[in-house]
Protein backbone atom coordinates (compact mmCIF):
# COMPACT_ATOMS: atom_id res chain seq x y z
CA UNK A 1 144.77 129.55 92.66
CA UNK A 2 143.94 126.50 95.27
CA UNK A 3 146.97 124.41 95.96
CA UNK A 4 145.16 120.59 96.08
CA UNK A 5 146.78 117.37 96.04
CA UNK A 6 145.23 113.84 95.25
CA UNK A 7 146.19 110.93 96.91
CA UNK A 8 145.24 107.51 95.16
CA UNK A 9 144.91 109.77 91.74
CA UNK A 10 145.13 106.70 89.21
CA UNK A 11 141.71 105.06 90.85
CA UNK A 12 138.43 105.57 90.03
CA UNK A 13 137.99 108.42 92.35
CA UNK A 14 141.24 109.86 91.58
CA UNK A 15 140.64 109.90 87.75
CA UNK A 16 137.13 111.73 88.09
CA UNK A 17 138.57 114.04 90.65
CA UNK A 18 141.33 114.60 87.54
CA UNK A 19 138.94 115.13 85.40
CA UNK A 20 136.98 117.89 87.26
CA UNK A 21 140.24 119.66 87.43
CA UNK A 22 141.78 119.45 84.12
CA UNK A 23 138.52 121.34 83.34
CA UNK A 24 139.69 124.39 84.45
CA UNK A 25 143.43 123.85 85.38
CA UNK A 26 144.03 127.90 85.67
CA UNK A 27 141.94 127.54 89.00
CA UNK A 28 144.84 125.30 90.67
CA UNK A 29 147.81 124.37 91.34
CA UNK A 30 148.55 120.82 91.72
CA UNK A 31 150.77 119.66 94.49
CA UNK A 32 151.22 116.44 94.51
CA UNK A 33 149.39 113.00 92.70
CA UNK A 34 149.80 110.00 94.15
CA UNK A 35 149.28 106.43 92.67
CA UNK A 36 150.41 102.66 92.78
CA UNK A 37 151.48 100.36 90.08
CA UNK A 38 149.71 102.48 87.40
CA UNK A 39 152.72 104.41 87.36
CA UNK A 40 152.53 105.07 83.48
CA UNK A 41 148.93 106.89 84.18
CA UNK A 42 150.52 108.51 87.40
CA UNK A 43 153.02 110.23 84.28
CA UNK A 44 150.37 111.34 82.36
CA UNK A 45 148.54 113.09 84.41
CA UNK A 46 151.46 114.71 86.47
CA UNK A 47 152.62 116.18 83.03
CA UNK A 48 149.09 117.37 81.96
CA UNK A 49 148.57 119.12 85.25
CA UNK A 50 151.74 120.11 85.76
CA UNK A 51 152.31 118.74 89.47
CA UNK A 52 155.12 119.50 91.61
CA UNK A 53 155.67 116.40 93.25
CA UNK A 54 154.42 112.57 91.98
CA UNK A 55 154.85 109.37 94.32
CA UNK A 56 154.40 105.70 93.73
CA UNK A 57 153.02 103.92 96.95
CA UNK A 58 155.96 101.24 95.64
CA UNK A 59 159.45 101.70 96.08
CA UNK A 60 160.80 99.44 93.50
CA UNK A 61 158.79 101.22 91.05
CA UNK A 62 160.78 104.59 91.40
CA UNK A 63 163.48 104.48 88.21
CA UNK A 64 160.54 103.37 85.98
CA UNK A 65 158.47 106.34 87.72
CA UNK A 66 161.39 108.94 87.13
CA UNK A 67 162.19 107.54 83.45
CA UNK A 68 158.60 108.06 82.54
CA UNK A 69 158.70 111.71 84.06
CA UNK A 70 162.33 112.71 82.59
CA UNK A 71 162.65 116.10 82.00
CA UNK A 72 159.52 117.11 82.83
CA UNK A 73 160.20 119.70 86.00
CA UNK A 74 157.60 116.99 88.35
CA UNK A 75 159.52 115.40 91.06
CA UNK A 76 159.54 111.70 92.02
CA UNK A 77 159.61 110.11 95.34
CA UNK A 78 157.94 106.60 96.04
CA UNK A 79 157.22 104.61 99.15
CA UNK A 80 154.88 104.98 102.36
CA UNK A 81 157.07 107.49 103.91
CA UNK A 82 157.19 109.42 100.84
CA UNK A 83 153.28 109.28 100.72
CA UNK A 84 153.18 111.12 104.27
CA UNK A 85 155.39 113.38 103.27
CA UNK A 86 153.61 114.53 100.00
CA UNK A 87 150.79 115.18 102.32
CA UNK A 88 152.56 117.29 104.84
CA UNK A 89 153.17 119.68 101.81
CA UNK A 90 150.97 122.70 102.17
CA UNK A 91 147.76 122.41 100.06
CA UNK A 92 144.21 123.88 100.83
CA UNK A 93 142.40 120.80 99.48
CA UNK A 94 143.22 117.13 99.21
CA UNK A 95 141.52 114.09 98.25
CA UNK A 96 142.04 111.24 99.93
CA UNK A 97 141.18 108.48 97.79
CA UNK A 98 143.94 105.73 98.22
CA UNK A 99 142.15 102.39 98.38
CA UNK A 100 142.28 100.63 102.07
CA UNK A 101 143.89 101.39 105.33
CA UNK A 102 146.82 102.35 103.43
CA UNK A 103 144.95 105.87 103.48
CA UNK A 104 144.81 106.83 107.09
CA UNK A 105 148.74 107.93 108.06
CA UNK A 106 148.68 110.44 104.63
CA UNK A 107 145.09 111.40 105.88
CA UNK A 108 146.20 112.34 109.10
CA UNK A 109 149.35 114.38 108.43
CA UNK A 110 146.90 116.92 105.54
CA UNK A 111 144.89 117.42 108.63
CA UNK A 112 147.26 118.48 110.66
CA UNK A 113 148.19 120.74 107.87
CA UNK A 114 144.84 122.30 108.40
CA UNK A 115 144.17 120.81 105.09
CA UNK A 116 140.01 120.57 103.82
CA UNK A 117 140.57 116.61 103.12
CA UNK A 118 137.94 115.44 100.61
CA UNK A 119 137.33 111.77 102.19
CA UNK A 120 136.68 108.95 99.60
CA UNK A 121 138.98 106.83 101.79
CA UNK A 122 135.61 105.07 103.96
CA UNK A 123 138.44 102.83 105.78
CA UNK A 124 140.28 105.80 107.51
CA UNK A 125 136.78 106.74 109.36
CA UNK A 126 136.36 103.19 110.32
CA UNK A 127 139.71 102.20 111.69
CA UNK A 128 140.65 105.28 113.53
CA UNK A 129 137.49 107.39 113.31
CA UNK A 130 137.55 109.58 116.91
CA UNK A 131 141.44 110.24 116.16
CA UNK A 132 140.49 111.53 113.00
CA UNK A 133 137.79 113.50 113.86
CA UNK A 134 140.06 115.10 116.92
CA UNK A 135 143.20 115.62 114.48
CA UNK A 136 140.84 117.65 112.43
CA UNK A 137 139.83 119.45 115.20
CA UNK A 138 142.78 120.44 116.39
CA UNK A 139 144.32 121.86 113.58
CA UNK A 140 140.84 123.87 112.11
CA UNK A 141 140.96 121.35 109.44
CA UNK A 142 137.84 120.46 107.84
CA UNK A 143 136.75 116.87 106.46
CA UNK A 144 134.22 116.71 103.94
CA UNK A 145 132.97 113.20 102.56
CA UNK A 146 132.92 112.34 99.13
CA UNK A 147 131.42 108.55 99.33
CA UNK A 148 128.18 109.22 96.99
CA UNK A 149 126.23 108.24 100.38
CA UNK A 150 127.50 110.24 103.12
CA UNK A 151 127.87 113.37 100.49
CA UNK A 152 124.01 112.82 100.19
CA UNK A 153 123.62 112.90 103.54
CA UNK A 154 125.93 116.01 104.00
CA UNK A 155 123.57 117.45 101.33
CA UNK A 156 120.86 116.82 103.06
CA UNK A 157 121.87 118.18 106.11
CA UNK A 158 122.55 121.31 105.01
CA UNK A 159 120.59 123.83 107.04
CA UNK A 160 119.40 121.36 109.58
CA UNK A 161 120.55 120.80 113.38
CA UNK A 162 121.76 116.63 113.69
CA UNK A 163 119.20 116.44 116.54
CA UNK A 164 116.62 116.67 114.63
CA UNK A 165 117.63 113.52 112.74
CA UNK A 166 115.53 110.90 113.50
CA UNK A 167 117.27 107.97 111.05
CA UNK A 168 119.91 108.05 108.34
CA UNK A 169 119.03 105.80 105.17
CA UNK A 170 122.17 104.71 103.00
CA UNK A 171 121.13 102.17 99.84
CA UNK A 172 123.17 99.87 98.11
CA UNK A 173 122.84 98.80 94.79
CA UNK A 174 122.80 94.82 96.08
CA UNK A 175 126.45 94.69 94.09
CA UNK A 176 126.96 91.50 91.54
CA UNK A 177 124.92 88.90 93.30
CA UNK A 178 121.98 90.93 94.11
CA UNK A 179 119.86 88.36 92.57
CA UNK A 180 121.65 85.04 92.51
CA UNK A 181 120.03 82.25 94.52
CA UNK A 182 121.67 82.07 97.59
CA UNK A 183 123.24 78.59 97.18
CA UNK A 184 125.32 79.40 94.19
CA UNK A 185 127.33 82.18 96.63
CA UNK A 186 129.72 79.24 97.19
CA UNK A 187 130.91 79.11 94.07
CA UNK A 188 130.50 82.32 92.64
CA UNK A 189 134.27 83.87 90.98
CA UNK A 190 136.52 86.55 91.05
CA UNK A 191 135.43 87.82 87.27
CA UNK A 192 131.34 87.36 88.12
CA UNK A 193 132.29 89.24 91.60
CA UNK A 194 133.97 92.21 89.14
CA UNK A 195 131.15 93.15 87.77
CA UNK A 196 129.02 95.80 89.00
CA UNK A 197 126.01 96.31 87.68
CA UNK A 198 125.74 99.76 88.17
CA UNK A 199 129.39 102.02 89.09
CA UNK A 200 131.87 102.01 86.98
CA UNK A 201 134.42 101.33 89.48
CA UNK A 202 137.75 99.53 90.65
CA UNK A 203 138.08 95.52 91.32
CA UNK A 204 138.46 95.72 95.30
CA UNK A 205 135.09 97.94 95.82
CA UNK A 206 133.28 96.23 93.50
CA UNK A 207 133.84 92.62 94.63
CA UNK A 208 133.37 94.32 97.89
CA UNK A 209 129.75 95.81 96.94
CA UNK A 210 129.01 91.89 95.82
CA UNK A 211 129.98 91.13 99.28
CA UNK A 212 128.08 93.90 100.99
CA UNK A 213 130.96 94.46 102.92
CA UNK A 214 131.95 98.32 101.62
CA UNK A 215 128.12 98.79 102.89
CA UNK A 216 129.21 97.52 105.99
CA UNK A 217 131.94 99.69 106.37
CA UNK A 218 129.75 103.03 105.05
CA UNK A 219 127.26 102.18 108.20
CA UNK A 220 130.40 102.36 110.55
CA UNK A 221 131.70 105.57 108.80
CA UNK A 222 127.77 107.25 108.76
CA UNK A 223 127.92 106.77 112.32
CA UNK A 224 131.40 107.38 112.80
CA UNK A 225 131.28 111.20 110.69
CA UNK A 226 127.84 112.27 111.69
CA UNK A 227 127.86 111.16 115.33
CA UNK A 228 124.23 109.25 115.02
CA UNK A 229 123.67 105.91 116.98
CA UNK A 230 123.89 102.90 115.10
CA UNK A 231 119.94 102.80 115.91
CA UNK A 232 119.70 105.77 113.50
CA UNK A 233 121.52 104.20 110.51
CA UNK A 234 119.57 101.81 107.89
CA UNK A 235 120.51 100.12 104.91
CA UNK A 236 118.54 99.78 101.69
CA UNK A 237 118.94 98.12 98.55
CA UNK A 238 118.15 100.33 95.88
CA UNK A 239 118.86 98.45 92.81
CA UNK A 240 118.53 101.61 90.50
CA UNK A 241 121.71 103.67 92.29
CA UNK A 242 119.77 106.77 91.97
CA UNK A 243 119.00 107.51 95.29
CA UNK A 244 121.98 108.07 97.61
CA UNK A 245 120.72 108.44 101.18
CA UNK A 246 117.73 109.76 102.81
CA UNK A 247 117.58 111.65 105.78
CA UNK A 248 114.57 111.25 108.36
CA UNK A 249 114.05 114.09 110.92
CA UNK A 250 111.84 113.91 113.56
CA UNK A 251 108.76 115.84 112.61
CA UNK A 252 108.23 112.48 109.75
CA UNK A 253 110.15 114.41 106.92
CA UNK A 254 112.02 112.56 104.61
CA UNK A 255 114.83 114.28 102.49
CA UNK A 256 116.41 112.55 99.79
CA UNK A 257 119.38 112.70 97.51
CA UNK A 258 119.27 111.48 94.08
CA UNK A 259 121.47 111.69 91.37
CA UNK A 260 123.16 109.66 88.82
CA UNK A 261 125.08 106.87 89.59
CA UNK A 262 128.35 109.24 88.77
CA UNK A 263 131.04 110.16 91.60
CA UNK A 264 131.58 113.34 89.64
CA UNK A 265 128.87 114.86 91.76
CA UNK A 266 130.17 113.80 95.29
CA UNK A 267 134.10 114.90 94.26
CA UNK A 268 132.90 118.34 92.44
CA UNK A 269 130.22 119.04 95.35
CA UNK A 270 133.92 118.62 97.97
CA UNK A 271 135.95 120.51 95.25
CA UNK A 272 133.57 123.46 95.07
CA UNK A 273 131.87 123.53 98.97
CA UNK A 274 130.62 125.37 99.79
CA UNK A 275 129.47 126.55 96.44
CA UNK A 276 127.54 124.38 94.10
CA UNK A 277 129.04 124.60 90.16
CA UNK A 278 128.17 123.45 87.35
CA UNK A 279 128.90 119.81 87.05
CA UNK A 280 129.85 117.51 83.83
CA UNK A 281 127.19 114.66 84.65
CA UNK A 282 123.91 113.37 83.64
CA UNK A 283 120.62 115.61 84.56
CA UNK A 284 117.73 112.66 85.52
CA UNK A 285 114.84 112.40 83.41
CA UNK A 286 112.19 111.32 86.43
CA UNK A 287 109.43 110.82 83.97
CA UNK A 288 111.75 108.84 81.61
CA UNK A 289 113.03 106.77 84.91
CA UNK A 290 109.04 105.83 85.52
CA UNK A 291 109.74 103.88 89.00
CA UNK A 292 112.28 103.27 91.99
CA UNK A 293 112.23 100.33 94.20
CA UNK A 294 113.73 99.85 97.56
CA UNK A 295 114.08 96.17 99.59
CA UNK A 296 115.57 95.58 102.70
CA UNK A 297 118.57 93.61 102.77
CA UNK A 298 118.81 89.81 103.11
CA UNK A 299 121.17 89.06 105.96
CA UNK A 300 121.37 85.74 104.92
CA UNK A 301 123.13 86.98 101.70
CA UNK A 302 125.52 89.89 103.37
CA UNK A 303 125.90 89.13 106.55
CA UNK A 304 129.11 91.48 106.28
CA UNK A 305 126.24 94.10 107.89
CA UNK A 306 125.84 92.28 111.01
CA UNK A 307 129.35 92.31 111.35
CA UNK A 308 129.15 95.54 110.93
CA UNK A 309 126.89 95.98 113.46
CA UNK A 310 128.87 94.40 116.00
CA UNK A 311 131.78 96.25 114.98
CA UNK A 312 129.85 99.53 116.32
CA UNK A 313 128.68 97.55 119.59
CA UNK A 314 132.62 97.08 120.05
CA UNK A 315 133.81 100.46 119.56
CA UNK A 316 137.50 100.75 120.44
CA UNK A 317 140.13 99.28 117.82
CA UNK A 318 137.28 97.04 116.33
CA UNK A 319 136.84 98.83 113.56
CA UNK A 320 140.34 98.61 112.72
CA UNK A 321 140.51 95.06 113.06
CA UNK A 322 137.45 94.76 111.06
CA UNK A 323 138.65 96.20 107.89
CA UNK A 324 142.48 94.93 108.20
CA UNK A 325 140.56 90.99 108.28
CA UNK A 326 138.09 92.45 105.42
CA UNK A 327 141.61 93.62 103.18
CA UNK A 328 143.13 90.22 104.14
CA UNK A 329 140.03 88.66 103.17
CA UNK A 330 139.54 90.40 99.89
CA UNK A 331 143.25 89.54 99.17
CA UNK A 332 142.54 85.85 99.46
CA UNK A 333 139.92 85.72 97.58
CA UNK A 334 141.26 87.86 94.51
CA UNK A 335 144.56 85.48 94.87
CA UNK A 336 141.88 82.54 94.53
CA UNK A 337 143.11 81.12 97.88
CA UNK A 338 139.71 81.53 99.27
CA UNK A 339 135.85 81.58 98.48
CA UNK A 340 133.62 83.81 98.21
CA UNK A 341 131.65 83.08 101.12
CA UNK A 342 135.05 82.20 102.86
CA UNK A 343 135.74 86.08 103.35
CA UNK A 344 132.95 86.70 105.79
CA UNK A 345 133.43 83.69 107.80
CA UNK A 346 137.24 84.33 107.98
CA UNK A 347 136.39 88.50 109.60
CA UNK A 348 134.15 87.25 112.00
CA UNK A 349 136.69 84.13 113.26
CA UNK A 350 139.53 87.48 113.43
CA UNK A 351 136.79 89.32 115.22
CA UNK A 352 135.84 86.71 118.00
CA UNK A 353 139.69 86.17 118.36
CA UNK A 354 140.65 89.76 118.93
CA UNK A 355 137.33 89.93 121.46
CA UNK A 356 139.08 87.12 123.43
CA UNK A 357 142.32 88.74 123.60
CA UNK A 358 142.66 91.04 126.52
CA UNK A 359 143.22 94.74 126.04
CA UNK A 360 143.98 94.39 122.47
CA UNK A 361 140.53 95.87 121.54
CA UNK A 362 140.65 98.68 124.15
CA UNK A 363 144.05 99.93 123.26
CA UNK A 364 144.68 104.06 123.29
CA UNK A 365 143.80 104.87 119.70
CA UNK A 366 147.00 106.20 118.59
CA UNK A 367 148.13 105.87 114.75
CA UNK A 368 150.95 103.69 116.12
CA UNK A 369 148.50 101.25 117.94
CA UNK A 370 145.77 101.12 114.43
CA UNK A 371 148.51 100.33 112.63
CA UNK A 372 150.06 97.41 115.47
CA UNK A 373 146.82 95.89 115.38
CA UNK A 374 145.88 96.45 111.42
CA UNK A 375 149.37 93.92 111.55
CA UNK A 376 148.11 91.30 113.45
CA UNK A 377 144.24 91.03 112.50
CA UNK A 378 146.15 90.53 108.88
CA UNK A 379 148.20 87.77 110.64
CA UNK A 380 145.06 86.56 112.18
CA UNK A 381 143.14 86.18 108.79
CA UNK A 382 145.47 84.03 106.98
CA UNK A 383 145.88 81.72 110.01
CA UNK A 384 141.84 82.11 109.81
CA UNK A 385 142.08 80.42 105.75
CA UNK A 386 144.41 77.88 107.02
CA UNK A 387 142.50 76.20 108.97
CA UNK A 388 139.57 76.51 106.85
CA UNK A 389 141.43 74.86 104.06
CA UNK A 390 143.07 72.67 106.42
């Protein structure tokens, strides 16, 4: 049986990668589920697959989370320590899908349990992506992605040498406001923003798909994973979701990945690599399908890529900075305490301050330093909304 444990297990992600399981539970043994406030899902699914360990990411949730587990044989814990220490419990695959920066320190410490960590976590690539990359290294731990557009990629890769890639092609589905007119952005609200028009997925990626900004972060984590210059990497808005990524080599070929819009594929093609199974999700009907189209994207309507863009330019911390003042952002705007179009204008204010701060960008990338400055580019961002409502 394959000890794996799933970190952020009452999400989107988490809940498919459940569901994959549960399909043939005699095949593993569950270490440990992690979730947040969800914590009477978090029960439920402990119970049905029988974990040894459950954790809520919040420690004043931890009598409800025992209460709901009573007598069960699962033990509770709750907290961020308690998160790293579910994943320093041996497992030979995890999935890392705990929404936000919150994901990197449990990350980390399954690597250097020589852990295969299934990566739906984009942030933990794009704050601290060489220390990542090295960590897995070091301990012969393996990272495989599970974003539907850098698994395509993988895919696609198979077989081939990355010097022989000539460009990497991720597409985005253009999110909520894909067709709005550009001058009712301003107003546009938190429910319109919740509503993608083609995943079935949580509130925080989808308003950020709407935003473009989880786009921006998959460019940083395409180049960040697969070592390509930001040159290499283009964006597309596909509005169909059916095609995940292309792959351009150098003798003109172009290899795509298409599939429907279903995260079941990415999570079973990590949970069963490198074996392909059979999978619970839609075969596509080409013929039925008729037509695909592709656009570039408007920068004028997600300018979150040019960020982005800079962000790589940077290097350093910058990425870390980027998506603490994205979170913050986000935050704001879900509270109602800040516009839509605020959220972009208050990243790149954090951005230009950290650039004219000394040595804060160029800091050794230790854990200890991602988080420090994950801290203050938070700080930054609400000072950032005062003074824009001020």
């Amino acid at each position: 049986m394959r000890k794996v444990s799933i970190f952020g297990a009452t999400g989107s992600i988490g809940q498919n990668t459940i569901d994959l399981i549960a399909r043939d539970p005699d095949a593993y043994d569950v270490v440990a589920l992690t979730g947040g406030a969800n914590i009477a899902q978090l029960a439920v699914d402990a119970r049905r697959l029988g974990a040894d360990l459950a954790v809520t990411a919040y420690e004043d949730r931890l009598d409800e989370l025992r209460a709901a587990l009573d007598r069960s044989g699962v033990e509770v814990a709750a907290g961020q320590a308690a998160l790293t220490e579910a994943a320093s419990r041996p497992a030979d695959w995890v999935m890392s899908a705990i929404v936000g920066a919150a994901g990197l320190a449990p990350g980390l410490e399954a690597l250097e349990q020589g852990a295969t960590l299934a990566l739906a976590n984009k942030e933990t690539l794009v704050c601290a992506g060489r220390l990542v990359l090295e960590t897995a290294e070091a301990h012969g731990a393996r990272l495989l992605p599970v974003d539907s557009e850098h698994s395509a990629v993988f895919q696609a890769l198979v077989g081939e040498e990355i010097a022989a890639v000539e460009r990497i092609v991720i597409t985005a589905s253009g999110g909520a406001f894909r067709d709005w007119p550009l001058e009712d952005l301003a107003n546009a609200t938190v429910e319109q923003a919740s509503c993608h028009p083609n995943w079935n997925m949580g509130q925080r990626i989808t308003i950020d798909s709407a935003s473009m900004f989880n786009k921006a972060l998959e460019v940083i984590e395409t180049r960040e994973y697969f070592g390509v210059s930001p040159e290499q990497i283009e964006v597309l808005v596909h509005p169909e979701s059916m095609v995940h990524a292309l792959v351009g080599f150098r003798d003109g070929a172009l290899m795509a990945h298409l599939g429907a819009p279903d995260m079941r594929h990415a999570i079973g093609y990590a949970l069963h690599w490198p074996d392909r199974r059979d999978l619970p999700v839609e075969r596509l009907d080409l013929a039925q399908l008729g037509q695909l189209h592709f656009r570039a994207p408007d920068e004028a309507r997600y300018p979150a890529l040019s960020l982005a863009r800079q962000v790589m330019a940077r290097g350093g911390l910058a990425g870390a900075v980027f998506n603490a003042a994205k979170e913050r952002a986000l935050d704001l705007f879900i509270a109602r305490k800040a516009g839509f179009l605020d959220m972009v204008a208050i990243v790149e204010t954090v951005l230009d301050r950290f650039e004219g701060s000394s040595g804060l960008l160029d800091a050794t990338m230790t854990l200890d330093n991602v988080s420090e400055t994950d801290h203050l580019a938070r700080k930054w961002a609400d000072d950032a909304m005062i003074k824009r409502a001020g």
